[in-house]
Structure formats: C-alpha cells, structure tokens
N, C-alpha and C. Protein backbone atom coordinates (compact mmCIF):
# COMPACT_ATOMS: atom_id res chain seq x y z
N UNK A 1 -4.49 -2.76 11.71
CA UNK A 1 -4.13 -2.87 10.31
C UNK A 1 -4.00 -4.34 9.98
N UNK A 2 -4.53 -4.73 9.12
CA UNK A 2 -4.30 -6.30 8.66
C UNK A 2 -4.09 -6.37 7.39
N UNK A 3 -3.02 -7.00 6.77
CA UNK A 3 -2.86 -7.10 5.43
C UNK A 3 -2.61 -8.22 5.32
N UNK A 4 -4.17 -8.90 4.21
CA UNK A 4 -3.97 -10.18 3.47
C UNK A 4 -3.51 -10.74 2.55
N UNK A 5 -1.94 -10.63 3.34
CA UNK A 5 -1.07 -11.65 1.85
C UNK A 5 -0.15 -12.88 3.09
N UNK A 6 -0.63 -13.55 2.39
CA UNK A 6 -1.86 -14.26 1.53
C UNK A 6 -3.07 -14.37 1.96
N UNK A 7 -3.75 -14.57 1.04
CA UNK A 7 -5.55 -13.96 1.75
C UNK A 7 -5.86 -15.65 2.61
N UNK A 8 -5.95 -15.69 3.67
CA UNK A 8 -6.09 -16.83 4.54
C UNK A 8 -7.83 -16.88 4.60
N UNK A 9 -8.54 -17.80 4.06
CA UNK A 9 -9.70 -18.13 5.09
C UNK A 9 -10.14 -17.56 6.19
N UNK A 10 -9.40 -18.00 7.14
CA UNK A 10 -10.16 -17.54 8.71
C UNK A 10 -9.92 -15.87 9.08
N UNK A 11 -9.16 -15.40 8.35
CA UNK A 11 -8.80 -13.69 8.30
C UNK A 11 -9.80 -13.09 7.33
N UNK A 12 -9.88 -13.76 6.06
CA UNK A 12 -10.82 -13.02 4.89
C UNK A 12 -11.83 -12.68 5.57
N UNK A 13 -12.87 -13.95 6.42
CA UNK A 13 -14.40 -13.52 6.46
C UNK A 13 -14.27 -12.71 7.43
N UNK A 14 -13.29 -11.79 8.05
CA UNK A 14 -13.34 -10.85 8.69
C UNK A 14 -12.72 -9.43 8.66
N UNK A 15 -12.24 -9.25 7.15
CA UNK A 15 -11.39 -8.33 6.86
C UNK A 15 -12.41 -6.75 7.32
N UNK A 16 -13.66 -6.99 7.38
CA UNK A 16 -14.24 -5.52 7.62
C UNK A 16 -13.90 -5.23 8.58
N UNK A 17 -13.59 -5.63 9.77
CA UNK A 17 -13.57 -5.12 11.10
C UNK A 17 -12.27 -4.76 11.42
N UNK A 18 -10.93 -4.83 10.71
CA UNK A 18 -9.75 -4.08 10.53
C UNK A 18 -9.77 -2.71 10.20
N UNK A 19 -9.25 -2.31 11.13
CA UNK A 19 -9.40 -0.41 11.05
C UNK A 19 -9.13 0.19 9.52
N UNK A 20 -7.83 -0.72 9.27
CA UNK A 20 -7.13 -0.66 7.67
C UNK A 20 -6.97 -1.84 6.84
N UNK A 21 -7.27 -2.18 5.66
CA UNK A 21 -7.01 -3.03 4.97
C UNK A 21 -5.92 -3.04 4.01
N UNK A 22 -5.01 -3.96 3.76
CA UNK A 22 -4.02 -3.43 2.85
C UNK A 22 -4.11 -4.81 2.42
N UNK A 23 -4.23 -4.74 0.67
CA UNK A 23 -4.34 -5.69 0.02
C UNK A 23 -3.41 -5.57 -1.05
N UNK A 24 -2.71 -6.43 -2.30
CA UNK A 24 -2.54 -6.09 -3.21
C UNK A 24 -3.95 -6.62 -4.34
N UNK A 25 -3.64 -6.10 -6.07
CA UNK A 25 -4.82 -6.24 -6.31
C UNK A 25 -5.44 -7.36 -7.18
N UNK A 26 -4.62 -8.47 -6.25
CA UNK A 26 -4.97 -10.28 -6.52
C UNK A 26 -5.44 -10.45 -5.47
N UNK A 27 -4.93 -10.03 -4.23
CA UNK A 27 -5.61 -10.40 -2.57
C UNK A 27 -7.14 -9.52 -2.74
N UNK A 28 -7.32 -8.35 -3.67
CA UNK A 28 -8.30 -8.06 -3.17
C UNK A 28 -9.55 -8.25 -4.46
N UNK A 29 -8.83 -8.75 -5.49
CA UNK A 29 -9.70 -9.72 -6.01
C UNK A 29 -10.71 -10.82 -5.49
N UNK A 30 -9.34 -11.61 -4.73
CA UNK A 30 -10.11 -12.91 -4.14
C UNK A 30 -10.96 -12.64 -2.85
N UNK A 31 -11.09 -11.45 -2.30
CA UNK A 31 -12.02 -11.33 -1.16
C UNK A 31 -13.15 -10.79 -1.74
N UNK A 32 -13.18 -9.93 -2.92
CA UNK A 32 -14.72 -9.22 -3.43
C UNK A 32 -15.03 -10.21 -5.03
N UNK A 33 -14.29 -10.92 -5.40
CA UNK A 33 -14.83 -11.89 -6.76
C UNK A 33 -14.17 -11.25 -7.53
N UNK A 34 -13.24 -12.16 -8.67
CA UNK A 34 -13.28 -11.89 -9.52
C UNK A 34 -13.45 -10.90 -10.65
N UNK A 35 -14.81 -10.73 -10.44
CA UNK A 35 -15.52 -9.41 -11.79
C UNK A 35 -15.33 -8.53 -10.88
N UNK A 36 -15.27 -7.87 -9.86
CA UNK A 36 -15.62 -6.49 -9.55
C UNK A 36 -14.06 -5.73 -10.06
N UNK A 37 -14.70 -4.40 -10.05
CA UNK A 37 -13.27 -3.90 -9.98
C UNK A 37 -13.16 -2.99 -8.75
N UNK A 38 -11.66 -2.84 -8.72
CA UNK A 38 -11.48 -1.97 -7.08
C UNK A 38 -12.56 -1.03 -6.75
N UNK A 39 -12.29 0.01 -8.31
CA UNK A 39 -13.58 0.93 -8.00
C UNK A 39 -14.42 0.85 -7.56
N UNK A 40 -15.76 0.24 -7.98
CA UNK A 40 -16.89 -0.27 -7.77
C UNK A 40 -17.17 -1.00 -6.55
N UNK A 41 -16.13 -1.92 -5.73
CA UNK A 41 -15.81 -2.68 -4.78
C UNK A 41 -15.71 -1.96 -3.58
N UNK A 42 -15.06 -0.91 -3.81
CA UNK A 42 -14.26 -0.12 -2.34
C UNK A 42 -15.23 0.19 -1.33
N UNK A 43 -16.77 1.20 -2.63
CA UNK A 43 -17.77 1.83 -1.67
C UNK A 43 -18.22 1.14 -0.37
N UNK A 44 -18.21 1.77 0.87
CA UNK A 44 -18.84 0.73 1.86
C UNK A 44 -17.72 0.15 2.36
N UNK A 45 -16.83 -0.14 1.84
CA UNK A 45 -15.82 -1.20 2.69
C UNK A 45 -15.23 -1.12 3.92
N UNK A 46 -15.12 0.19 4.22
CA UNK A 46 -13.96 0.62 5.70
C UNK A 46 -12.95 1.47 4.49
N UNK A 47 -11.75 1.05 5.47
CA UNK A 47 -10.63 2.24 5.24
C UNK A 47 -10.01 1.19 4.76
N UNK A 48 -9.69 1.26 2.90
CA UNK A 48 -8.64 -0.08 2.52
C UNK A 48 -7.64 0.79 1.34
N UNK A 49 -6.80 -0.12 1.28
CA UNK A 49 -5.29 0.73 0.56
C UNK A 49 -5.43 -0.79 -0.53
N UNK A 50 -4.96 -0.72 -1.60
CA UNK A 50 -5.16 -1.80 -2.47
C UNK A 50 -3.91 -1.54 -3.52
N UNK A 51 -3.10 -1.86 -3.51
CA UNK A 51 -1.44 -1.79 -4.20
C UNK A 51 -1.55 -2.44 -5.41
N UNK A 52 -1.43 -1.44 -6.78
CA UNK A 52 -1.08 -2.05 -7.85
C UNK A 52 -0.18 -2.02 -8.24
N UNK A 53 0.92 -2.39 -7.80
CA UNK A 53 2.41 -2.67 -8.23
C UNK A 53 2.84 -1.62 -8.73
N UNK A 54 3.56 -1.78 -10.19
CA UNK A 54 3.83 -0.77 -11.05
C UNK A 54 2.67 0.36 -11.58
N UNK A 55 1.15 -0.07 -11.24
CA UNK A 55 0.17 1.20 -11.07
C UNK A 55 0.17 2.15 -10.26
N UNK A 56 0.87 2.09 -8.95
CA UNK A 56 0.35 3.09 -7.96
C UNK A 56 -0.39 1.93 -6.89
N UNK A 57 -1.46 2.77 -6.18
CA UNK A 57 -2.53 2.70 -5.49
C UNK A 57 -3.70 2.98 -5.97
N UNK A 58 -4.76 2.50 -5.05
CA UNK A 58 -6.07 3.11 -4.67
C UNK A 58 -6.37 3.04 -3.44
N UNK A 59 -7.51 4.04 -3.04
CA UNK A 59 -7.40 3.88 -1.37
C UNK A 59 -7.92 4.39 -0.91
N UNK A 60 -9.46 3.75 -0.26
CA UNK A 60 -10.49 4.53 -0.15
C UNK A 60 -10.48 4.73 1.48
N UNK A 61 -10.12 6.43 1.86
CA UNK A 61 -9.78 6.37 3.53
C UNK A 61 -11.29 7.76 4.07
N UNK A 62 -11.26 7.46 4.65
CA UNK A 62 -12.51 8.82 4.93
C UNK A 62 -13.61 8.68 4.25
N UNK A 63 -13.92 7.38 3.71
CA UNK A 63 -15.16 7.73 2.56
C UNK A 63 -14.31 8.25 1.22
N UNK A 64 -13.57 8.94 1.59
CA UNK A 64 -12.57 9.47 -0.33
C UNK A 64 -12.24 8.89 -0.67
N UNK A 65 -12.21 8.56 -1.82
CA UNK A 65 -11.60 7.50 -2.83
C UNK A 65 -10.03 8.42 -3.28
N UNK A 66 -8.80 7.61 -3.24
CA UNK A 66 -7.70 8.11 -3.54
C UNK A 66 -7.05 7.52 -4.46
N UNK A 67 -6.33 7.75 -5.47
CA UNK A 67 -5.70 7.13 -6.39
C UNK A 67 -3.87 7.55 -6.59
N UNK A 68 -3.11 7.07 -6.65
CA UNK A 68 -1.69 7.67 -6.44
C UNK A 68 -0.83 6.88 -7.59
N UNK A 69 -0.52 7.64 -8.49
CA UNK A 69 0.47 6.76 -9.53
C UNK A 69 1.93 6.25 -8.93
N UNK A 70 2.09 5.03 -9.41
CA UNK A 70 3.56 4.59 -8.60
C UNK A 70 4.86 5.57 -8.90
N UNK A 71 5.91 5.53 -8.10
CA UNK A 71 6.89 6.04 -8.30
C UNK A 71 7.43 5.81 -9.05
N UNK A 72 8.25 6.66 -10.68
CA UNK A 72 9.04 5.50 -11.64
C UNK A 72 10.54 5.23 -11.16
N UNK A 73 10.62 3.97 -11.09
CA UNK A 73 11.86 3.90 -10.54
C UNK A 73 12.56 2.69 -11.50
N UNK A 74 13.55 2.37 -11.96
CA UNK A 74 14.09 0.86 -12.60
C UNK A 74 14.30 -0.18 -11.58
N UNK A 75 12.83 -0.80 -11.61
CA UNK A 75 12.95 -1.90 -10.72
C UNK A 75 14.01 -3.39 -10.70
N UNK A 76 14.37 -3.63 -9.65
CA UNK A 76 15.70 -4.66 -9.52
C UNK A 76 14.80 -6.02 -9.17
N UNK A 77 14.16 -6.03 -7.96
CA UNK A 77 14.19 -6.75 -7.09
C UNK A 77 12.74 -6.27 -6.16
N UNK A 78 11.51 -6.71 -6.46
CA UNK A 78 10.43 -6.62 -5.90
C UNK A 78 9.96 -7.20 -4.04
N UNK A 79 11.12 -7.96 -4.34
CA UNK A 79 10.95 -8.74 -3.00
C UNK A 79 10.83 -7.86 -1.58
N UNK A 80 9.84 -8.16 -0.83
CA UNK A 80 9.56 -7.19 0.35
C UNK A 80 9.19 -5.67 0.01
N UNK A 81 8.65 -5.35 -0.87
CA UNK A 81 7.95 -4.35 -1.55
C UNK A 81 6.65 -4.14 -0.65
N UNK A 82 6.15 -5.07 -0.64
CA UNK A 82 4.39 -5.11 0.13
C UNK A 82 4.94 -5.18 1.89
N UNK A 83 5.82 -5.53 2.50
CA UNK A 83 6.14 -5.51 3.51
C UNK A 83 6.56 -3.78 3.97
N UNK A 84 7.48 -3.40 2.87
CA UNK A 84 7.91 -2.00 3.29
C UNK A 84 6.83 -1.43 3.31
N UNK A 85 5.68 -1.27 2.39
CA UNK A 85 4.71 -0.72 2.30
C UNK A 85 3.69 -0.66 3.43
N UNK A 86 3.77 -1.89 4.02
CA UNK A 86 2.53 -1.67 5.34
C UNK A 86 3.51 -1.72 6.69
N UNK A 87 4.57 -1.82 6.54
CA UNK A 87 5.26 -1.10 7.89
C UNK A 87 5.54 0.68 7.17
N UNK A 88 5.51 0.59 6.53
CA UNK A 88 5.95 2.40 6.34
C UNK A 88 4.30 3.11 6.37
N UNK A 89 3.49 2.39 6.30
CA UNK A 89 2.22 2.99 6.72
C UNK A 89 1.66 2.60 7.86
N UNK A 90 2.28 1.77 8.79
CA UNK A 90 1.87 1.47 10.26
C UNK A 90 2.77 2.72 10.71
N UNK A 91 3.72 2.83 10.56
CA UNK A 91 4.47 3.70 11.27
C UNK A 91 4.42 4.80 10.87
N UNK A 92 3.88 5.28 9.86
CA UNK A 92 3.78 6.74 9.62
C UNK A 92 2.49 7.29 10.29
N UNK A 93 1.31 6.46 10.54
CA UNK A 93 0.07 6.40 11.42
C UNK A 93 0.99 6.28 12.89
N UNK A 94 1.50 5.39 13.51
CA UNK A 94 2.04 5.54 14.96
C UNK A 94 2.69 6.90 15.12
N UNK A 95 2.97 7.51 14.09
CA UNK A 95 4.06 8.88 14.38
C UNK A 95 3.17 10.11 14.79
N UNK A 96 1.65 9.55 14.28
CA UNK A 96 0.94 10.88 14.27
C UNK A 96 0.60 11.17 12.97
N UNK A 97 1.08 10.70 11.92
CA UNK A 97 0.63 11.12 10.32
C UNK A 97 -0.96 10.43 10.29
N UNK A 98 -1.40 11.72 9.18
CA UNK A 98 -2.76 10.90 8.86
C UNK A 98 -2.88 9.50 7.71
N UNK A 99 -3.85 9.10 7.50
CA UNK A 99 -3.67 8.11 7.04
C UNK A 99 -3.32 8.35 5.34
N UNK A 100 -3.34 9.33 4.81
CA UNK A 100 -3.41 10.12 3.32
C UNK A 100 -1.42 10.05 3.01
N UNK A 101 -1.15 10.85 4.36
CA UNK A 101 0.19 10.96 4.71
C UNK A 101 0.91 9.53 4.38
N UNK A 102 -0.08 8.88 4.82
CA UNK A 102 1.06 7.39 5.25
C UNK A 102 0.75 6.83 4.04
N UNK A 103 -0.47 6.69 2.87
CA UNK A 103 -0.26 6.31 1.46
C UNK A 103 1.21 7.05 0.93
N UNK A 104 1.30 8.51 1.17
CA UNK A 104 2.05 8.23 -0.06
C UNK A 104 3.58 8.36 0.92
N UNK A 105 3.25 8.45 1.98
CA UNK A 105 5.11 7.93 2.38
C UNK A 105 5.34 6.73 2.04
N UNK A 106 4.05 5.47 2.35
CA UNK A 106 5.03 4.55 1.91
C UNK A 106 4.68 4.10 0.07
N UNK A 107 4.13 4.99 -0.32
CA UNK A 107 4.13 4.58 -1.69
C UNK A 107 5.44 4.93 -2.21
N UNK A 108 5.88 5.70 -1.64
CA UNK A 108 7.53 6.47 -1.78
C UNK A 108 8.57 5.34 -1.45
N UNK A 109 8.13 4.98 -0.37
CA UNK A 109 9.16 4.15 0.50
C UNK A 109 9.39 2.62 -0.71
N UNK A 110 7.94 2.13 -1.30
CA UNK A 110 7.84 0.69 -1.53
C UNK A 110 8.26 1.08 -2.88
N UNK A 111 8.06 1.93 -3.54
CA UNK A 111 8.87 2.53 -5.12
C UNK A 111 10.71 2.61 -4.79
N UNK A 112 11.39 3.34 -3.56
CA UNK A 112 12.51 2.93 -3.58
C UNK A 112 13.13 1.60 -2.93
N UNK A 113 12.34 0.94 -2.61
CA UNK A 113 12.83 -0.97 -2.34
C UNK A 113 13.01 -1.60 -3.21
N UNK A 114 12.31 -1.41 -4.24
CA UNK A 114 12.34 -2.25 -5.34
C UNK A 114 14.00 -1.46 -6.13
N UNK A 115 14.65 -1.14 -5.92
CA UNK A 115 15.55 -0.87 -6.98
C UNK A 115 16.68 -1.55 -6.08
N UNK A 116 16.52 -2.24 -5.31
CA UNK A 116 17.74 -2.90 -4.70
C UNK A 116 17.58 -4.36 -4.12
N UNK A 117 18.35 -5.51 -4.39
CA UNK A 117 17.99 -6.83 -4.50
C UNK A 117 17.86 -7.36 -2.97
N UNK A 118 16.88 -8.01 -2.42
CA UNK A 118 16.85 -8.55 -1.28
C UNK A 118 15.57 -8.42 -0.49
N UNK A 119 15.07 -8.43 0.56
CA UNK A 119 14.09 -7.72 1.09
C UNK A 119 14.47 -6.35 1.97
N UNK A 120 15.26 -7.51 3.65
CA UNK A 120 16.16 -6.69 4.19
C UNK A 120 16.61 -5.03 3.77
N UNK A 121 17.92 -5.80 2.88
CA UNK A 121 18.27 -4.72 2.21
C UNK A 121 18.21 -3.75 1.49
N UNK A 122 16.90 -3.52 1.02
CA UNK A 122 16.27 -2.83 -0.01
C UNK A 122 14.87 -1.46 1.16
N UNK A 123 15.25 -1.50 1.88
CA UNK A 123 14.71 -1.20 3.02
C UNK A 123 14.85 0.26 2.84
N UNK A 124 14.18 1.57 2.71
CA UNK A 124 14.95 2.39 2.45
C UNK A 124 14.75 3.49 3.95
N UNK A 125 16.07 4.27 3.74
CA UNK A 125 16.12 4.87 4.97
C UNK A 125 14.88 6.23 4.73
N UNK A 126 14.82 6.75 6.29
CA UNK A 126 13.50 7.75 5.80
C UNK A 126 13.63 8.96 4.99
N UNK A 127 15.04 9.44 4.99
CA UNK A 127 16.02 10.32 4.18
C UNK A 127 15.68 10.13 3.05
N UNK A 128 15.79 9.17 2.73
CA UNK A 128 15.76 8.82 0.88
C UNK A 128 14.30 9.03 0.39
N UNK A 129 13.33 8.54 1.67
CA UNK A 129 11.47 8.50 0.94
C UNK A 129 11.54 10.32 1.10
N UNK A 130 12.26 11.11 1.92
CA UNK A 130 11.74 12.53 2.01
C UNK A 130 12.40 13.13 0.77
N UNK A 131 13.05 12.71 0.48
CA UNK A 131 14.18 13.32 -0.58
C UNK A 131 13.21 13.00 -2.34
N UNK A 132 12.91 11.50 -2.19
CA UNK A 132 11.99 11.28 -3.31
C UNK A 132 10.77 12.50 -3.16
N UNK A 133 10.03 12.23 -1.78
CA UNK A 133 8.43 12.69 -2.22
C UNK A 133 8.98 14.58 -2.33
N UNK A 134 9.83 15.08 -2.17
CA UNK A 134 10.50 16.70 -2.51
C UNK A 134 10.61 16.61 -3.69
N UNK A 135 11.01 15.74 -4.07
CA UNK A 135 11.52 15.78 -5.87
C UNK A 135 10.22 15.54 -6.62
N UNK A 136 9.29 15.22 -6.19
CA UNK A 136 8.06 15.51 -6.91
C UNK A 136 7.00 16.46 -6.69
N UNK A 137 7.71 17.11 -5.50
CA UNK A 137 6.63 18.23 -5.17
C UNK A 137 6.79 19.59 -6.20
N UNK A 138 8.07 19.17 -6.31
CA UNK A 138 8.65 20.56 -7.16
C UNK A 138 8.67 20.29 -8.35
C-alpha cells in the first residue's frame, strides 16, 4: 500500500507497482495532470482509493469502479483524517477483509476523526466505525 501525501518525485514515477494506491484528490491530480478527472484517469491504473474529503471516495479495486458518499458528520478538526484512513484500510486488509470492506470501514473510521480535535486523539475506536456503518445499513 503506498499513499502519496505528499506526492514525492522518486515515489510518483512508480506509483503503478503498489498493490494499492491511496491518494487524496490533489495528490492524484498531480500524478495524472491537471485536466483529467478521477473518472476517466482510474481505467488501467491498478487498485487505487482516491479521497474526496467531504465527497466520499472513488475507488477503482477489481477493475470496478466504486464510489462511496462521505459520512455526514460536523467536522471539528481534519487533522490525521488521511492517516486514519489508510491505517484503517491496511488493517482491515491484514484482518482478512476484502478490499471493498476496507473502503468503507475506513471511510467510516476517517468521517468519525474528524469530529474531534487532534490527530492522536480523534482516532476512533472500532466500536464506534461498527456502530456508524449499522446506522446506515438500517
């Protein structure tokens, strides 16, 4: 898994050969130009997750293109948002989850960080992401 933030030079010209890509969608601007858009960009790429903040996701895994609206939550404190997000999808992949699984656990997870100030601290326990993604199943 490699996620370019910040998109470094000597990592960019090699982002294809990462099993997973996790970008947000300024990092993954600057690796495909400017004009493209995610859409159009993704085909062909590998397996990449591309975080639009208060949009959701996109996230093209299997060849499927996936799209996931963000969680609404009253955001506090953004800080370590993109961090929760690609450890809550490294580790939901180490557990055995598929990779579909691990979009939206941690799309769950990085929607409840942001409502609490800090990075650290805003960390949410796994209780709270199961408790969110129930409350929208129903």
């Amino acid at each position: 898994m490699l996620n370019l933030s910040p998109v470094r030079p000597q990592l960019s010209a090699r982002w294809r050969e990462a099993d997973y890509l996790i970008v947000n969608k300024v990092e993954f601007a600057q690796l495909v130009g400017e004009g493209s858009t995610i859409r159009t960009a993704l085909p062909g790429a590998g397996e990449i997750v591309v975080t639009l903040g208060d949009q959701g996701l996109v996230a093209q895994l299997g060849g499927v293109l996936h799209e996931r609206p963000a969680h609404r939550v009253v955001p506090v404190d953004t800080t370590g948002a993109g961090d929760c997000f690609c450890g809550v999808f490294a580790a939901t992949l180490a557990l055995g989850g598929t990779a579909e699984e691990a979009i939206d656990f941690a799309n769950a997870a990085a929607g409840l960080s942001v409502r609490t100030t800090g990075a650290a601290p805003s960390m949410p326990y796994r209780d709270a992401v199961l408790r969110l993604l129930d409350s929208r199943a129903t």
